[in-house]
N, C-alpha and C. Protein backbone atom coordinates (compact mmCIF):
# COMPACT_ATOMS: atom_id res chain seq x y z
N UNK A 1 41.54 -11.61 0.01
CA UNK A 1 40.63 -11.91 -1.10
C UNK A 1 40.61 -10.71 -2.04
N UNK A 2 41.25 -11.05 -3.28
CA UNK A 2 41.05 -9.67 -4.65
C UNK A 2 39.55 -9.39 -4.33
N UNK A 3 39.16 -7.78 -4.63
CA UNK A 3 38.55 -6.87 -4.86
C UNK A 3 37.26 -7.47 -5.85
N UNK A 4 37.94 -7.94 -6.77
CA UNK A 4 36.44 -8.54 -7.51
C UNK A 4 35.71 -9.87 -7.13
N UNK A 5 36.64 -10.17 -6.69
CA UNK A 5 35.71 -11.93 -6.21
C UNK A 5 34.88 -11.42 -5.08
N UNK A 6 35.20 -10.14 -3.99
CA UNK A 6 34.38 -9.79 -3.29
C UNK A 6 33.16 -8.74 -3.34
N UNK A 7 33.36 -8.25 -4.52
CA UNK A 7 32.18 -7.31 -5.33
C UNK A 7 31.38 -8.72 -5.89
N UNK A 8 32.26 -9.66 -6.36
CA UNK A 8 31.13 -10.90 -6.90
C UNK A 8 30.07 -11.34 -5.73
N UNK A 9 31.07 -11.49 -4.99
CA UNK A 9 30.20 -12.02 -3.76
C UNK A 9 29.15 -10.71 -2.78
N UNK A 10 29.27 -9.90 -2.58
CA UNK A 10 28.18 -9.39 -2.30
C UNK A 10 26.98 -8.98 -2.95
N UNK A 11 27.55 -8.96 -4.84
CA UNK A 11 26.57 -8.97 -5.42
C UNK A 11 25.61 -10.46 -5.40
N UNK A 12 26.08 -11.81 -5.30
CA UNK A 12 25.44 -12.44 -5.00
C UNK A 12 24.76 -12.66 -3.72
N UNK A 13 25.03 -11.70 -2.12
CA UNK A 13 24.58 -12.01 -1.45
C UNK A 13 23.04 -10.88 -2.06
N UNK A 14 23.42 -9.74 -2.50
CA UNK A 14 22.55 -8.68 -3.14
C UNK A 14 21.52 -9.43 -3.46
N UNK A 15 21.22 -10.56 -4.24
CA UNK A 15 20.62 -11.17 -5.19
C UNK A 15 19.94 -11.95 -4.44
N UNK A 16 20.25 -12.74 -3.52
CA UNK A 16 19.48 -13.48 -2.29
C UNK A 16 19.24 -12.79 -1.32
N UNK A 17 19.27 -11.43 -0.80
CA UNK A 17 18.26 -11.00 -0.43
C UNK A 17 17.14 -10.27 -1.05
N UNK A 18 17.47 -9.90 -3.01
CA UNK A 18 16.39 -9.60 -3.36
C UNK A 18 15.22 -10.41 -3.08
N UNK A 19 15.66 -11.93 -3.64
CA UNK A 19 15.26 -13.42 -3.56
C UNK A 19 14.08 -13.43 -2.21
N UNK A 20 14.87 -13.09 -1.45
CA UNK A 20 14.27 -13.20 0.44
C UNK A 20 13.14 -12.33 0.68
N UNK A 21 13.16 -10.63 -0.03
CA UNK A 21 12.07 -9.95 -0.32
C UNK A 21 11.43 -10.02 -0.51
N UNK A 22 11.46 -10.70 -2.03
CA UNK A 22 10.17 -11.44 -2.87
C UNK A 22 9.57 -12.18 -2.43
N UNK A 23 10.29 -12.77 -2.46
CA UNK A 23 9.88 -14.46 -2.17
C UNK A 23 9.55 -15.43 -0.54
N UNK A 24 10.38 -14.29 0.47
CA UNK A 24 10.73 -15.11 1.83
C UNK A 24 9.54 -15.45 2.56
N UNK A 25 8.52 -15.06 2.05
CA UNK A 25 7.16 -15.38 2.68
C UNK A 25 6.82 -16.74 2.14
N UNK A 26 7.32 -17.33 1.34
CA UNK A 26 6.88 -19.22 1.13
C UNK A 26 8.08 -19.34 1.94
N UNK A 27 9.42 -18.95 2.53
CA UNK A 27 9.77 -19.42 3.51
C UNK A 27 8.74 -19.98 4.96
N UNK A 28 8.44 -18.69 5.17
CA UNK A 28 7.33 -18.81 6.51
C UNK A 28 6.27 -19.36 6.52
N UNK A 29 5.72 -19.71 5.47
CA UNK A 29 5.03 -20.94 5.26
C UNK A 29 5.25 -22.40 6.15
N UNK A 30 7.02 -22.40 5.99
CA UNK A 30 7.60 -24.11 6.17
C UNK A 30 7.85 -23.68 7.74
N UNK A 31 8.41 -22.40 8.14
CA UNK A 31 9.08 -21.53 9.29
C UNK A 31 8.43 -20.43 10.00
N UNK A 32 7.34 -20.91 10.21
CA UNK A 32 6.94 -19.21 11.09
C UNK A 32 7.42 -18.30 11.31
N UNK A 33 8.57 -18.93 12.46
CA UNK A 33 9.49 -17.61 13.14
C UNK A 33 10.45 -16.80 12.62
N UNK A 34 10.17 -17.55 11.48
CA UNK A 34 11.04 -16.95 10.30
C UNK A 34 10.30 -15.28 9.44
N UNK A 35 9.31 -15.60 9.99
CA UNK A 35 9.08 -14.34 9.92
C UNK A 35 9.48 -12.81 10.47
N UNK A 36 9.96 -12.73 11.66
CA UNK A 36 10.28 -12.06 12.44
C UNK A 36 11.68 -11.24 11.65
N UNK A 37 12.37 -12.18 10.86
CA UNK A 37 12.91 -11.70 9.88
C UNK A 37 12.94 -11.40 8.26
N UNK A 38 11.84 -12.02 8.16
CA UNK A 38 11.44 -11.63 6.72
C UNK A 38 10.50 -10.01 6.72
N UNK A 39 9.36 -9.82 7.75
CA UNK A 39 8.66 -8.84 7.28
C UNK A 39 9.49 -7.76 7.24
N UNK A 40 10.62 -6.97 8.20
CA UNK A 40 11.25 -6.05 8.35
C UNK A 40 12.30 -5.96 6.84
N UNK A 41 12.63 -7.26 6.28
CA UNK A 41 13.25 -7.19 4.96
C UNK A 41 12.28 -7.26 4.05
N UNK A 42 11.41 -7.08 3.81
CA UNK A 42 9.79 -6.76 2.68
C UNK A 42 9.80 -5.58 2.97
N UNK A 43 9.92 -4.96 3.98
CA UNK A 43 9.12 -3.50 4.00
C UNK A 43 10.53 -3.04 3.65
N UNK A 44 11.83 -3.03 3.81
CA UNK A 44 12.95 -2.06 3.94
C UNK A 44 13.11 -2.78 2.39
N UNK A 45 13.24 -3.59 1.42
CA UNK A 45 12.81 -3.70 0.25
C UNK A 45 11.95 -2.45 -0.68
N UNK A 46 10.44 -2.87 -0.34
CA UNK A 46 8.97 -2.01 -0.89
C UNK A 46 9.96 -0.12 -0.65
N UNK A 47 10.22 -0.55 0.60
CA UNK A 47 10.33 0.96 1.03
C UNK A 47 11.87 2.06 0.10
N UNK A 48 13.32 0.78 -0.38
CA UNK A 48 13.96 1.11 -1.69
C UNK A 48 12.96 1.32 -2.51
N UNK A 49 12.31 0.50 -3.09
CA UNK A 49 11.64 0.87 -4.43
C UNK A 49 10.52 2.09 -4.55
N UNK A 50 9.89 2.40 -3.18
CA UNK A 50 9.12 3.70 -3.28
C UNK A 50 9.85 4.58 -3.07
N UNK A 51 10.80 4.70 -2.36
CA UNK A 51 11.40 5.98 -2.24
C UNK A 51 12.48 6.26 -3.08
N UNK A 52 12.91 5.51 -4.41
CA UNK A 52 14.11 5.38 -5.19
C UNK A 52 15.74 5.58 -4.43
N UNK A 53 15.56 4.85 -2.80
CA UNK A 53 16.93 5.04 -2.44
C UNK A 53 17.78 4.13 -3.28
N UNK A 54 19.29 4.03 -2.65
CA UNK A 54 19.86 3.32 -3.51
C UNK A 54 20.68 1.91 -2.02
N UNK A 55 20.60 0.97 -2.52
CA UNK A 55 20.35 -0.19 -0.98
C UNK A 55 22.28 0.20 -1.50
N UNK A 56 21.94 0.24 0.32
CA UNK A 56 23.55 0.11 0.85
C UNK A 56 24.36 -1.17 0.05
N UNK A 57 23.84 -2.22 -0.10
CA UNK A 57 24.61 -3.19 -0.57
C UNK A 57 25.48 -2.73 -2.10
N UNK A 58 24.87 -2.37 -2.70
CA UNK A 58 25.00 -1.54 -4.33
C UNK A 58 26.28 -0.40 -4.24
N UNK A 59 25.99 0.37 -3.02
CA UNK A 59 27.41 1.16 -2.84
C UNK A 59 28.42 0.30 -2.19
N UNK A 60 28.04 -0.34 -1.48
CA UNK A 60 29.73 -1.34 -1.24
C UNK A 60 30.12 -2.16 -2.59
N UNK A 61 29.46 -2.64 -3.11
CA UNK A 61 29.57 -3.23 -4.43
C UNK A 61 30.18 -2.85 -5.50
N UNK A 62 29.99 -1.01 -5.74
CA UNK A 62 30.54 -0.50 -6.72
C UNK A 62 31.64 0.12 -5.76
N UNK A 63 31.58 0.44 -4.59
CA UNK A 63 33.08 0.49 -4.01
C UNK A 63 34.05 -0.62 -4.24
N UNK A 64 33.83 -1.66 -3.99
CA UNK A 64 34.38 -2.95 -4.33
C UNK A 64 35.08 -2.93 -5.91
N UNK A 65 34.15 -2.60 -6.91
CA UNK A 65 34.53 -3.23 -8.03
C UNK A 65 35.49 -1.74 -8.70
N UNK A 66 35.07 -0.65 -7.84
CA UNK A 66 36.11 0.74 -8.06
C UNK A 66 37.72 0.43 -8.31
N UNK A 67 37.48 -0.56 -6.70
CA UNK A 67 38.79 -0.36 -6.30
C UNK A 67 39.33 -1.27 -7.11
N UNK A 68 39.03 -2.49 -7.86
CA UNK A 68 39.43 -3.57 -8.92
C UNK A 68 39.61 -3.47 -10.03
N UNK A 69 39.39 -1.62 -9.98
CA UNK A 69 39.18 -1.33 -11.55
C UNK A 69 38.33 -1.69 -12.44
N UNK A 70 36.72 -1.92 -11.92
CA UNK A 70 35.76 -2.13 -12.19
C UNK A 70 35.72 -3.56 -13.00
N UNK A 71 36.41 -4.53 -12.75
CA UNK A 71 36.50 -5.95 -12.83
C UNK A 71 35.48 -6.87 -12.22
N UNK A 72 35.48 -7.46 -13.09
CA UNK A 72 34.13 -8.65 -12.59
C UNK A 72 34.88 -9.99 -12.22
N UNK A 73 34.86 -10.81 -11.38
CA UNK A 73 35.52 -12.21 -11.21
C UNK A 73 35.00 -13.46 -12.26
N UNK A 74 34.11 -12.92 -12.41
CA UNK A 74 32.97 -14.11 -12.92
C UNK A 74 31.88 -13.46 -13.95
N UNK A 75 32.31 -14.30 -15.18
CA UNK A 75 31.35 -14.05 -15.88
C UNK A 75 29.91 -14.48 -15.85
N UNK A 76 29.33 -15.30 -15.27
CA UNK A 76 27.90 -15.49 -14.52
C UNK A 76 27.25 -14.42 -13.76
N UNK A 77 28.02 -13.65 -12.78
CA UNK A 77 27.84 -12.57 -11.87
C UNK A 77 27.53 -11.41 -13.16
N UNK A 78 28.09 -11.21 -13.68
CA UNK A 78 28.22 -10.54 -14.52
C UNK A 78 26.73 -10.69 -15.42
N UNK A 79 26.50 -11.70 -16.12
CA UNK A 79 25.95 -12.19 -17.43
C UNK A 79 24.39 -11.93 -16.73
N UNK A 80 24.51 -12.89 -15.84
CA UNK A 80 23.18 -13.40 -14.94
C UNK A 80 22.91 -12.30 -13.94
N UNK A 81 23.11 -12.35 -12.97
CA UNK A 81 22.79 -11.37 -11.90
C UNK A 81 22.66 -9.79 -12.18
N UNK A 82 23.87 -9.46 -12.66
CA UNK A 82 23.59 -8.12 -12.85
C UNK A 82 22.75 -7.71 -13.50
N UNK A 83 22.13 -8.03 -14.61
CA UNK A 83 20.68 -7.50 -15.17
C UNK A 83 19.34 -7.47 -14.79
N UNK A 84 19.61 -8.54 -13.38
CA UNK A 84 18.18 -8.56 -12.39
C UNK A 84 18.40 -7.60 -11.39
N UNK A 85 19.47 -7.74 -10.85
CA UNK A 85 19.38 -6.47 -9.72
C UNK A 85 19.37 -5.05 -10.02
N UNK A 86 20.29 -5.22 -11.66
CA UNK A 86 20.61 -3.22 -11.87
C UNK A 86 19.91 -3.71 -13.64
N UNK A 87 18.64 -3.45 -13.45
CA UNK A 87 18.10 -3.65 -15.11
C UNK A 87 18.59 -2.66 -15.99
N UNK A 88 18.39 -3.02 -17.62
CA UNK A 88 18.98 -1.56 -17.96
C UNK A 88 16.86 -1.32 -18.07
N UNK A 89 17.06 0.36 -18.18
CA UNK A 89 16.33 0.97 -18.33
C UNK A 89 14.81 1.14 -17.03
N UNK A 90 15.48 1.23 -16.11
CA UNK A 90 15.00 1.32 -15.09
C UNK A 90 14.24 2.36 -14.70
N UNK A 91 12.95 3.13 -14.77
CA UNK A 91 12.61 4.27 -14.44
C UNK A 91 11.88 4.66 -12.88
N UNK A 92 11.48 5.55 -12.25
CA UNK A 92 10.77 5.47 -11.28
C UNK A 92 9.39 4.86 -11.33
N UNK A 93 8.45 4.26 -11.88
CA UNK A 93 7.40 3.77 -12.71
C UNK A 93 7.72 2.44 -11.94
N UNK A 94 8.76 2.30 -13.12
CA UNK A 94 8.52 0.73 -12.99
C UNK A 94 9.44 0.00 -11.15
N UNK A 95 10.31 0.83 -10.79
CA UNK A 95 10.58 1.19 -8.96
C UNK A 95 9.63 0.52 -8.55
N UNK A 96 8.51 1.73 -8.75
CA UNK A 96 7.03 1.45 -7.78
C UNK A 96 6.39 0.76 -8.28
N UNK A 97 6.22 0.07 -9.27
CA UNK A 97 5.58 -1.14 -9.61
C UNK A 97 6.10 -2.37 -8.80
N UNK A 98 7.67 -2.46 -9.26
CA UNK A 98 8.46 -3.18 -8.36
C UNK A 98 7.97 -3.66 -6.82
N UNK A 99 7.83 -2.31 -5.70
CA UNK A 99 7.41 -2.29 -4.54
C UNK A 99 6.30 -2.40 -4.58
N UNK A 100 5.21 -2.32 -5.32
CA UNK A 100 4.22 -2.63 -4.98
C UNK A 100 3.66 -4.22 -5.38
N UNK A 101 4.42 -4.41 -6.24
CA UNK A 101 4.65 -6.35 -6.64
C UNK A 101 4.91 -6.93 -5.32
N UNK A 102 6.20 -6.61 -4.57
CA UNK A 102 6.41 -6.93 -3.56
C UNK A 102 5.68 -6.99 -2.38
N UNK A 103 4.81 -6.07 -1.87
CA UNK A 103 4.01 -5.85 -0.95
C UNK A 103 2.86 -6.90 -1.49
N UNK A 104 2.51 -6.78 -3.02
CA UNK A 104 1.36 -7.60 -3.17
C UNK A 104 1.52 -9.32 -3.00
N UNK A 105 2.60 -9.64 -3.22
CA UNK A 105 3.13 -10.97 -3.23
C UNK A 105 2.98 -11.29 -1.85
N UNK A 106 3.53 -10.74 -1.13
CA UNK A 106 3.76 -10.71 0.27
C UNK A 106 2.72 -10.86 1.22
N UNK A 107 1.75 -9.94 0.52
CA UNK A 107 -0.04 -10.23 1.92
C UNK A 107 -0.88 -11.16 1.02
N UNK A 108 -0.27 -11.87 -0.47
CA UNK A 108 -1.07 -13.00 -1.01
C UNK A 108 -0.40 -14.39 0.50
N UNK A 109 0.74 -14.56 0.51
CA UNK A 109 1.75 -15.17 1.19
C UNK A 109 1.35 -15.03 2.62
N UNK A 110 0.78 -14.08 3.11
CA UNK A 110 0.54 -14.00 4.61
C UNK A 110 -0.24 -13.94 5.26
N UNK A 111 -1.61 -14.06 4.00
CA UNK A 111 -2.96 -14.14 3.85
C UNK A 111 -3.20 -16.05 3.86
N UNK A 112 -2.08 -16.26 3.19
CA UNK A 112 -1.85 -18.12 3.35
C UNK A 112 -1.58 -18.23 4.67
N UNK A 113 -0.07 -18.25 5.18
CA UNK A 113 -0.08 -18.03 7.05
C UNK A 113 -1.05 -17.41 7.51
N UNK A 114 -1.97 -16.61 7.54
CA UNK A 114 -2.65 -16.82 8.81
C UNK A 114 -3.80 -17.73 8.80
N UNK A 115 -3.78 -17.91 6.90
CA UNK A 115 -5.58 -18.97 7.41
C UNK A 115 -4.86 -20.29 7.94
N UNK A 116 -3.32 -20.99 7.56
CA UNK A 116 -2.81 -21.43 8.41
C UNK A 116 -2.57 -21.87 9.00
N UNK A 117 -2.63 -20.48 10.30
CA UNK A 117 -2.61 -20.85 11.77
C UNK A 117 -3.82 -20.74 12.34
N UNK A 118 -4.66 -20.16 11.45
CA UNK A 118 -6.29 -19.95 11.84
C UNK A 118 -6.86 -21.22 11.87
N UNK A 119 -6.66 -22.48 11.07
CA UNK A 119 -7.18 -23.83 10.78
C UNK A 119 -6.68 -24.48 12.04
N UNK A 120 -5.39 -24.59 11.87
CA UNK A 120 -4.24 -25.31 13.08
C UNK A 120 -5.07 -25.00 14.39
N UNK A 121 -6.05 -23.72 14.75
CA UNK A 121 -6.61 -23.93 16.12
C UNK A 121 -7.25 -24.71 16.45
């Protein structure tokens, strides 16, 4: 598989687990046990955006697209995705706003599961 169709593709897996961060708590809504894997990806999420690391996925990605000569496969990947995952003008500010969106989304979402499972008794 060329070099860029596989920088495409992890940038899209990149993008669904931003997706899963945000959002994976109306998963567990439908999936309980699905939690067991969502909270550990919320906090290792919150925890990129407070600490300004840079997610492993992003360095295989630009390893990927290095080696392709910085080629894109797809102009969608390109057009669409990349401006949600790597915004331009990104500062530490808005990082921790970021993570803390996330965390807040997340105990609105889990504050729903437990009343829940609190009713369900």
């Amino acid at each position: 598989m060329p070099n860029p169709i596989l920088a495409d593709l992890i940038v899209a897996l990149h993008f669904g687990f931003i997706l899963f961060v945000s959002l994976g708590g109306l998963l567990v809504l439908k999936w309980p046990k699905l939690m067991w894997l969502h909270l550990p990806a919320a906090i290792w999420g919150a925890s990129i955006e407070f600490a300004g690391w840079i997610c492993p996925l992003t360095y295989l990605e630009n390893q990927l697209r290095s080696a392709s000569g910085g080629q894109y496969a797809s102009d969608f990947i390109e057009h669409y995705l990349m401006p949600i995952i790597y915004p331009a003008g990104l500062t530490r500010e808005i990082q921790i706003g970021l993570g803390i969106a996330v965390i807040v989304l997340n105990l609105l979402i889990y504050a729903k599961v437990i009343y829940r499972a609190k009713a369900a008794q």
